[in-house]
C-alpha atoms as a PDB file:
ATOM      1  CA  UNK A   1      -3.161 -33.389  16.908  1.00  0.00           C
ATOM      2  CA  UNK A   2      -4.530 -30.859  14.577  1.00  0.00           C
ATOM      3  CA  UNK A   3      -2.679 -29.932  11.188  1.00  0.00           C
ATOM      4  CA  UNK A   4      -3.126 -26.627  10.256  1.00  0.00           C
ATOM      5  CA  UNK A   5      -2.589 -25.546   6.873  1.00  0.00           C
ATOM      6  CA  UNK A   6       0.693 -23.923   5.724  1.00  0.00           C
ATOM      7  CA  UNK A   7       0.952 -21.597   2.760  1.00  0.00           C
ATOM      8  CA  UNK A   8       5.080 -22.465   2.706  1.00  0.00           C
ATOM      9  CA  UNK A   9       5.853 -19.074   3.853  1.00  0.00           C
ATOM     10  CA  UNK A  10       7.062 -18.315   7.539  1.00  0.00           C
ATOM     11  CA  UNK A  11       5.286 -16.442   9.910  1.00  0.00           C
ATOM     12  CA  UNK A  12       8.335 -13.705   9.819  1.00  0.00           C
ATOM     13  CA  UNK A  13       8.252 -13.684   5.564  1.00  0.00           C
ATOM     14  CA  UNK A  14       4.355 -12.857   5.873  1.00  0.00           C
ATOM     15  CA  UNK A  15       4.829 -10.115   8.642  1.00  0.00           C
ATOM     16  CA  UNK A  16       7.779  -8.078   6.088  1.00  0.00           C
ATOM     17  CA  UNK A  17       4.983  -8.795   3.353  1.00  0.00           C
ATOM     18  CA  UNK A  18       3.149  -6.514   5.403  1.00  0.00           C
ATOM     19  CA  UNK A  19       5.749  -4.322   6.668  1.00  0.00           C
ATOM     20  CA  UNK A  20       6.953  -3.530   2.982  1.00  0.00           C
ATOM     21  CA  UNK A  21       4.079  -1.112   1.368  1.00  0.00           C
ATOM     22  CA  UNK A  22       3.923   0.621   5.272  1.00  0.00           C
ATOM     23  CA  UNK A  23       7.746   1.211   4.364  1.00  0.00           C
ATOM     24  CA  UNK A  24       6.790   2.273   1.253  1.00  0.00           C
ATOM     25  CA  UNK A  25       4.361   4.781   2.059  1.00  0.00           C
ATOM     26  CA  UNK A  26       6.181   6.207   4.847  1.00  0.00           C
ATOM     27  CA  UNK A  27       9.414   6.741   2.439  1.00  0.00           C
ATOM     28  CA  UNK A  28       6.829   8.710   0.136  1.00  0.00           C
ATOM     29  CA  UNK A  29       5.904  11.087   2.832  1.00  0.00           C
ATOM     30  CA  UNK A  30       9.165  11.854   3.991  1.00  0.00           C
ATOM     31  CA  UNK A  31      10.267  12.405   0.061  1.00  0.00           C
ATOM     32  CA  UNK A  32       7.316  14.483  -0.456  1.00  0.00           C
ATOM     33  CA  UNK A  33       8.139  16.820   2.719  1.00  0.00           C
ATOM     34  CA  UNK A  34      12.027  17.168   2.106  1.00  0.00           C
ATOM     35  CA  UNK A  35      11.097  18.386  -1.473  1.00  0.00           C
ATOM     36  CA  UNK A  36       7.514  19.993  -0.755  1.00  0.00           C
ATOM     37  CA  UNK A  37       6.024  17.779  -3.439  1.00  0.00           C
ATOM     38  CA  UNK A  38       2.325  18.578  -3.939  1.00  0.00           C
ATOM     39  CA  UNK A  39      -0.029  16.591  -1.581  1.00  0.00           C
ATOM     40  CA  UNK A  40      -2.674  15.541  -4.585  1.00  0.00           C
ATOM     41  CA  UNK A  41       0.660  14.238  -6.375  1.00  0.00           C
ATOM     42  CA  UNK A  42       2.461  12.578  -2.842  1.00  0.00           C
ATOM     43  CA  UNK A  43      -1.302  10.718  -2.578  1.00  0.00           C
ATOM     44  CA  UNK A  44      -1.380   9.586  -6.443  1.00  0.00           C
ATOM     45  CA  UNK A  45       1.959   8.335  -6.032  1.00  0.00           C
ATOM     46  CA  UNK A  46       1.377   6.457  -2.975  1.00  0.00           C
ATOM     47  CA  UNK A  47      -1.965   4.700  -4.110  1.00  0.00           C
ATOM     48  CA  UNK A  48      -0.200   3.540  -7.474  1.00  0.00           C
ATOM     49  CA  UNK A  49       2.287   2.275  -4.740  1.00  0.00           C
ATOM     50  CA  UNK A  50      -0.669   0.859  -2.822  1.00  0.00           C
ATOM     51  CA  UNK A  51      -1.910  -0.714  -6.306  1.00  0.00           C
ATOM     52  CA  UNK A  52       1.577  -2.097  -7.323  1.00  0.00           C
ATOM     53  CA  UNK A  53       2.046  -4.121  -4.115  1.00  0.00           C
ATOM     54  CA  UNK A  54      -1.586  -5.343  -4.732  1.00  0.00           C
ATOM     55  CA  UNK A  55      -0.953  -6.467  -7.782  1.00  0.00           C
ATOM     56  CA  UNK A  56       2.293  -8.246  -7.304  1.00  0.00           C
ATOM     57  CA  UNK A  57       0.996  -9.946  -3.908  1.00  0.00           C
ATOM     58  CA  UNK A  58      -1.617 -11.462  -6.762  1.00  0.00           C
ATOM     59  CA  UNK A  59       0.869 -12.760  -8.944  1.00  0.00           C
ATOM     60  CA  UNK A  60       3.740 -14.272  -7.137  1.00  0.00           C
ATOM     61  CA  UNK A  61       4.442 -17.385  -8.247  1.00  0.00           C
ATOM     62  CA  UNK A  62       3.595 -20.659  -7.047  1.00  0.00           C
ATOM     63  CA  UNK A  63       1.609 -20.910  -3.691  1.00  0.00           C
ATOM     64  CA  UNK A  64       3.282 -17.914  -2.203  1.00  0.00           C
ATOM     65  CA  UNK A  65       0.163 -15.478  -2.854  1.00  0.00           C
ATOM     66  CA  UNK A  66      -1.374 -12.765  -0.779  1.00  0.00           C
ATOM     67  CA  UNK A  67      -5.135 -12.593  -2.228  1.00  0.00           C
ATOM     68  CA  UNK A  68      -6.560 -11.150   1.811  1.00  0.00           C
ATOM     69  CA  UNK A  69      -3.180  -8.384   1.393  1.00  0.00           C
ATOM     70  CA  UNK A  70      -3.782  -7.308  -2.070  1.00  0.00           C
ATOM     71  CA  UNK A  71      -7.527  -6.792  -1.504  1.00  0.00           C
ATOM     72  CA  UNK A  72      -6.693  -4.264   1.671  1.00  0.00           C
ATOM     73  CA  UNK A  73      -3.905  -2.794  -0.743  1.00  0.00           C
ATOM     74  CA  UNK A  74      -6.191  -2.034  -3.284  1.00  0.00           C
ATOM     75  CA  UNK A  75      -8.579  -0.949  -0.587  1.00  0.00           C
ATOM     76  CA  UNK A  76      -6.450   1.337   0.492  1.00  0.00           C
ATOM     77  CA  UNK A  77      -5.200   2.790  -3.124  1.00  0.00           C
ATOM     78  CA  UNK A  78      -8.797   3.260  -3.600  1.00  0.00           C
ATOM     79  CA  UNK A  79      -9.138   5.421  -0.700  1.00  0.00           C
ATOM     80  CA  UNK A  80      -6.187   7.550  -1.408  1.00  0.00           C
ATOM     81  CA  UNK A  81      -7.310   7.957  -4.686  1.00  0.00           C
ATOM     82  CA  UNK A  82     -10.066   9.816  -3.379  1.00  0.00           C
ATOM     83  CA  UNK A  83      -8.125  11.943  -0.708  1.00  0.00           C
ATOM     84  CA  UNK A  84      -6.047  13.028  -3.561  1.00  0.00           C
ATOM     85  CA  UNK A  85      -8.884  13.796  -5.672  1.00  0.00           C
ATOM     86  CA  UNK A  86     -10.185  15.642  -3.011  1.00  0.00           C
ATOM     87  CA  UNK A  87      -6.846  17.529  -2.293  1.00  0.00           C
ATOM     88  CA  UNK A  88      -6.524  18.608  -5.518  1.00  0.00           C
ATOM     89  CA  UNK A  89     -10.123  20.074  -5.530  1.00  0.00           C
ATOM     90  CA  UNK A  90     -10.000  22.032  -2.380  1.00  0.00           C
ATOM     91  CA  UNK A  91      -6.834  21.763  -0.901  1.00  0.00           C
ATOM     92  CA  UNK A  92      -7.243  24.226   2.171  1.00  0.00           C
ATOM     93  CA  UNK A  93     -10.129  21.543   3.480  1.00  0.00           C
ATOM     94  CA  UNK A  94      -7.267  18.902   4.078  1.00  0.00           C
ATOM     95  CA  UNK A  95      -4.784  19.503   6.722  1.00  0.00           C
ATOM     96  CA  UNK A  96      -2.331  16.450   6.691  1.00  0.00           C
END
């Protein structure tokens, strides 16, 4: 029989590590539409989100870390860093 490695975290406890910053994010957007928050500032606030889960998947204690998570978290604040610096430049050119 083959042993496969185990990280000490269930399959369910790694699938609501990934479910949380989606939650996140999607709380953000429906904040920012109820009180017609500013896109550039919705975008900052969800790539510091983005950022924050990154960097607390990287420092969890113990064995129970996310390095492959955090880097597409920080991937992903990286990218809407740049939407937002783009929305605040020209914001008639984005349309979400």
């Amino acid at each position: 029989m083959i042993e496969l490695s185990h990280t000490g975290v269930d399959v369910i406890d790694f699938l609501l590590f990934t479910i949380y910053p989606v939650i996140a994010l999607f709380t953000i957007e429906v904040i920012s539409r109820l009180f017609k928050i500013p896109k550039w500032i919705k975008l900052m606030v969800q790539g510091f989100t983005s950022i924050g889960f990154a960097v607390t998947y990287l420092t969890f204690p113990g064995d129970t870390k996310f390095p492959l998570t955090a880097i597409v978290l920080i991937a992903l604040g990286i990218a809407i860093f740049y939407q937002a610096k783009r929305t605040k430049i020209s914001p008639e050119k984005n349309n979400y």
